[in-house]
N, C-alpha and C. Protein backbone atom coordinates (compact mmCIF):
# COMPACT_ATOMS: atom_id res chain seq x y z
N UNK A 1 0.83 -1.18 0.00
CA UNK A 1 0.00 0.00 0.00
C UNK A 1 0.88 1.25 0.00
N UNK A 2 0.43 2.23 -0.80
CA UNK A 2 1.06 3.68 -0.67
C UNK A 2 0.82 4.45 0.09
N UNK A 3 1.25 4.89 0.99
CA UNK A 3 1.60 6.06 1.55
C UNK A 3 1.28 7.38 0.87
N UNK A 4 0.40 8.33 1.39
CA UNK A 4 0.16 9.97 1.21
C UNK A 4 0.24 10.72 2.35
N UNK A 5 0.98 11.79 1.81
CA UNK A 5 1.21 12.77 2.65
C UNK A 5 0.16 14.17 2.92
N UNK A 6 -0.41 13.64 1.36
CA UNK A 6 -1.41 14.68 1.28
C UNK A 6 -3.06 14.56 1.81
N UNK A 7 -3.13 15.53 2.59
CA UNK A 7 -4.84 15.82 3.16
C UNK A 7 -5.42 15.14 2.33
N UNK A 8 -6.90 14.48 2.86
CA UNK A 8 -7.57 13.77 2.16
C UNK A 8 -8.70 14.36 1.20
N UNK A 9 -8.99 15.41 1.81
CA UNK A 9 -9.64 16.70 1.46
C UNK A 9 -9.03 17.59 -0.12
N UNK A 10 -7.45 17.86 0.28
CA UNK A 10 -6.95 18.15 -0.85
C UNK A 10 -6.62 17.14 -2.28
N UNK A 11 -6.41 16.04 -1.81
CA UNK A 11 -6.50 14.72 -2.05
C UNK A 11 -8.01 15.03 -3.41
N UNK A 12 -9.13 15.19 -2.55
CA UNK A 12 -9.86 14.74 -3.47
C UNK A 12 -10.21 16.21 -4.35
N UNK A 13 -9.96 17.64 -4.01
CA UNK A 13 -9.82 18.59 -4.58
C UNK A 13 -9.55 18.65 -6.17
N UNK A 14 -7.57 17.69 -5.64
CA UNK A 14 -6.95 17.58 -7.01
C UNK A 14 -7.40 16.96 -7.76
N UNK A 15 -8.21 15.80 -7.84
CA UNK A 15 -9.44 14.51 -8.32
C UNK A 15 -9.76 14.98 -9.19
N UNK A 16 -11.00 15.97 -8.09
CA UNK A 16 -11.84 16.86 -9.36
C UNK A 16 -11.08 17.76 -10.22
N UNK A 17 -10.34 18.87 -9.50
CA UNK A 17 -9.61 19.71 -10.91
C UNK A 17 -9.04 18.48 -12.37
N UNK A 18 -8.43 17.71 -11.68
CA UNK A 18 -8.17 16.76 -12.73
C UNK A 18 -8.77 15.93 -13.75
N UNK A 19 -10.39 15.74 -13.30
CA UNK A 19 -11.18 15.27 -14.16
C UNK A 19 -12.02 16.24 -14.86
N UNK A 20 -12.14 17.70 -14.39
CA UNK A 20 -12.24 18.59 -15.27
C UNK A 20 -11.35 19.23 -16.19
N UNK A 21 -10.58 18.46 -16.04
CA UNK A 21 -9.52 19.19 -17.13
C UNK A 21 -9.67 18.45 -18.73
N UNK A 22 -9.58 19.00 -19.89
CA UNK A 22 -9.88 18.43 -21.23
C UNK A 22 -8.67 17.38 -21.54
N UNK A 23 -8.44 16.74 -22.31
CA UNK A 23 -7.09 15.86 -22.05
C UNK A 23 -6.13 16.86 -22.62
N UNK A 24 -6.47 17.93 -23.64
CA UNK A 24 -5.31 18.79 -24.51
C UNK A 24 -4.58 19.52 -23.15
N UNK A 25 -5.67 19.48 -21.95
CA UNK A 25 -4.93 20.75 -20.95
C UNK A 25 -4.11 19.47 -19.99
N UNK A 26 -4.62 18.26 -19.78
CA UNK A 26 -3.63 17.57 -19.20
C UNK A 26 -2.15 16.70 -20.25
N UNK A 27 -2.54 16.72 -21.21
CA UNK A 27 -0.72 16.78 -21.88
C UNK A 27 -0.50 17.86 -21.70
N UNK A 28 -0.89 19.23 -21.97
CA UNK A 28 0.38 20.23 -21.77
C UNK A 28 0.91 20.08 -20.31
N UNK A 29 -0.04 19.92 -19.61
CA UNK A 29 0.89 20.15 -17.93
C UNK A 29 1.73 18.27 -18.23
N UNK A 30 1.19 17.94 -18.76
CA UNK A 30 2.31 16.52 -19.12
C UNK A 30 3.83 16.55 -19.67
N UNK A 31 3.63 17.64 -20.45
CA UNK A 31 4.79 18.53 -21.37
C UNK A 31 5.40 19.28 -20.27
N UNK A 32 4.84 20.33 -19.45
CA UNK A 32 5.28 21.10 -18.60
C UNK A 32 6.22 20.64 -17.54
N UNK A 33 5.78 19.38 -16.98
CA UNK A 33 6.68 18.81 -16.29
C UNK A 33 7.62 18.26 -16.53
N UNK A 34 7.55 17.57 -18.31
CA UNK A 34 8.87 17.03 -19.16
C UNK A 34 9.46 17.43 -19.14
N UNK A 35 8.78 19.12 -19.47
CA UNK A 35 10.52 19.95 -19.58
C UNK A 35 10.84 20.29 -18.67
N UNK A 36 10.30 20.56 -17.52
CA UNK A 36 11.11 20.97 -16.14
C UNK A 36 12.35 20.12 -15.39
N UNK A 37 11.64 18.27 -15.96
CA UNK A 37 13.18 17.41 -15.32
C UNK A 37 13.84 17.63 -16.48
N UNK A 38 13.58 17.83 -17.41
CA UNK A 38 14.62 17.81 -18.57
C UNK A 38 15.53 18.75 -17.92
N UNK A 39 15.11 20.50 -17.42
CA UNK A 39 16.18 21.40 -17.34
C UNK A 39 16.51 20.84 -15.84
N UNK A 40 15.65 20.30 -15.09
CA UNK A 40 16.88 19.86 -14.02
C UNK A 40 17.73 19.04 -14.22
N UNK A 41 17.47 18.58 -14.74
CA UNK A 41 18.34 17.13 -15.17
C UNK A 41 19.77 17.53 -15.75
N UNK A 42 19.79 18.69 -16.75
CA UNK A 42 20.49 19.44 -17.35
C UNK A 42 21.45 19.93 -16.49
N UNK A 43 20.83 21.07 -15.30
CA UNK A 43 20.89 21.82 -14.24
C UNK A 43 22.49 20.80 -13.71
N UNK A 44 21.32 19.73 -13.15
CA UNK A 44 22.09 18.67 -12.61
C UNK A 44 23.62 18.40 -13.15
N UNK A 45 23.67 18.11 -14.48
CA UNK A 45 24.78 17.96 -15.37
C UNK A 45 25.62 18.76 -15.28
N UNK A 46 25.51 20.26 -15.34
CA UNK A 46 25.98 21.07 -15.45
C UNK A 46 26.73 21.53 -14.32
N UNK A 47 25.85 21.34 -13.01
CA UNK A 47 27.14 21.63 -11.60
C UNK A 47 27.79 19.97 -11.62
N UNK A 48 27.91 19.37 -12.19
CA UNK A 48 28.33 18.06 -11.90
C UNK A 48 29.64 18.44 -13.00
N UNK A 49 29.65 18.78 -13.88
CA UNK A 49 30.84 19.15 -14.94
C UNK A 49 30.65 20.64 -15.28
N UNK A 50 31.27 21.46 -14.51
CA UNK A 50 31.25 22.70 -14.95
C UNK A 50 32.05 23.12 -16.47
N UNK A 51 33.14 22.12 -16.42
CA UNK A 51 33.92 22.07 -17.33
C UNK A 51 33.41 22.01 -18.83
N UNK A 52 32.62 21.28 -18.81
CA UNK A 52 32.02 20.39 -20.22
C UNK A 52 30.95 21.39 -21.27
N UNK A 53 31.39 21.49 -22.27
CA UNK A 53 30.50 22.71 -23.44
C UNK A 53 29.15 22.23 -23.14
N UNK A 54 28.24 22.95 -23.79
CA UNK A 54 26.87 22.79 -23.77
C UNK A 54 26.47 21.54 -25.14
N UNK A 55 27.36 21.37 -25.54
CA UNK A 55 27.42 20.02 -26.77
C UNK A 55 27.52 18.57 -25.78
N UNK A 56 28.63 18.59 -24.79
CA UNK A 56 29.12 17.19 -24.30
C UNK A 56 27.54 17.32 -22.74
N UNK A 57 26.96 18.43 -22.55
CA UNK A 57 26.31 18.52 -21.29
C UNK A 57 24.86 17.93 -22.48
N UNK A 58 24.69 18.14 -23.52
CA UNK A 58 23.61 17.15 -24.21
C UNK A 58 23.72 16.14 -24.70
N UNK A 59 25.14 15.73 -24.77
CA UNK A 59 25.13 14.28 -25.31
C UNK A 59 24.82 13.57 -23.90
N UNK A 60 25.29 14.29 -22.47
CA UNK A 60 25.11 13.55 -21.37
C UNK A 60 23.53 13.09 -20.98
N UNK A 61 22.67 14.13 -21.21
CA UNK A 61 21.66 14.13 -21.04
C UNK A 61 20.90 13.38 -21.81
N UNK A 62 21.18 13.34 -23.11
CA UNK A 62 20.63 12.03 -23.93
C UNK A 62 21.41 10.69 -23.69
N UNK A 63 22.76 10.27 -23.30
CA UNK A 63 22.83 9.14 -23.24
C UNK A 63 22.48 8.68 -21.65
N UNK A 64 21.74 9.76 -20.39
CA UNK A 64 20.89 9.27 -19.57
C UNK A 64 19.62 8.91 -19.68
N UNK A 65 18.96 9.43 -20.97
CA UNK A 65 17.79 9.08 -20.91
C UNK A 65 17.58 8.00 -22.22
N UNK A 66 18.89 7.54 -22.51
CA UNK A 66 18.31 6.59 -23.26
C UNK A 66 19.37 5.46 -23.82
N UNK A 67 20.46 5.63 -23.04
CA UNK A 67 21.66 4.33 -22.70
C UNK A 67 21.94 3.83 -21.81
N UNK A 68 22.00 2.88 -21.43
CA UNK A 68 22.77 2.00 -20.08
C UNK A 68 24.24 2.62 -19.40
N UNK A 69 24.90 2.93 -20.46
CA UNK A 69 26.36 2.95 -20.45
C UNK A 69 27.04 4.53 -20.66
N UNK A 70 27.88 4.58 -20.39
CA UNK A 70 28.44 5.79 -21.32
C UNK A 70 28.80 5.74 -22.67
N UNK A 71 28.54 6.92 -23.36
CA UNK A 71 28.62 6.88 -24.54
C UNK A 71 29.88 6.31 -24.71
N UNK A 72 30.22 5.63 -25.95
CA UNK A 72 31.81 5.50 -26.63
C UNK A 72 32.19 6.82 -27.09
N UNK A 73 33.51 6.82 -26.82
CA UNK A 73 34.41 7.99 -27.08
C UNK A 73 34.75 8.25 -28.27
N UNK A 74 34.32 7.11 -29.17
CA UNK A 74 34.52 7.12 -30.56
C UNK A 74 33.16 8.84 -31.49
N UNK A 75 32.18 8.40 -30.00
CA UNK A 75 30.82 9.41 -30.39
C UNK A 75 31.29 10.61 -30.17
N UNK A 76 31.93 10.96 -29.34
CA UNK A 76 32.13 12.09 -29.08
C UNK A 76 33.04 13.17 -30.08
């Protein structure tokens, strides 16, 4: 079972706003939040290698979201 932190009251608040919403307005806030871990994620990268151009801080970010491994050096 899961665990909430949130009031049960607010709990069911968000319910309703959420089932009044059209689906076009719940992908954009679907989008909205994509891009927000995207720039943290970025964020993240970026105090982690201050060093690294804004080229090697997107190859990082794509080979986290969609390699096991580090890229080969041959890619770079």
């Amino acid at each position: 079972m899961r665990a909430y932190d949130t009031n049960p009251e607010i709990k069911a608040m968000q319910l309703q706003i959420r089932r009044s919403m059209t689906p076009g307005q719940r992908l954009r806030i679907a989008c909205e939040i994509s891009d927000l871990a995207h720039d943290l994620r970025k964020a993240g990268i970026k105090r982690a290698h201050p060093e690294w151009s804004e080229r090697q801080v997107v190859i990082e970010l794509l080979r986290l979201a969609f390699l096991p491994k580090p890229i080969p050096s041959w890619f770079k």
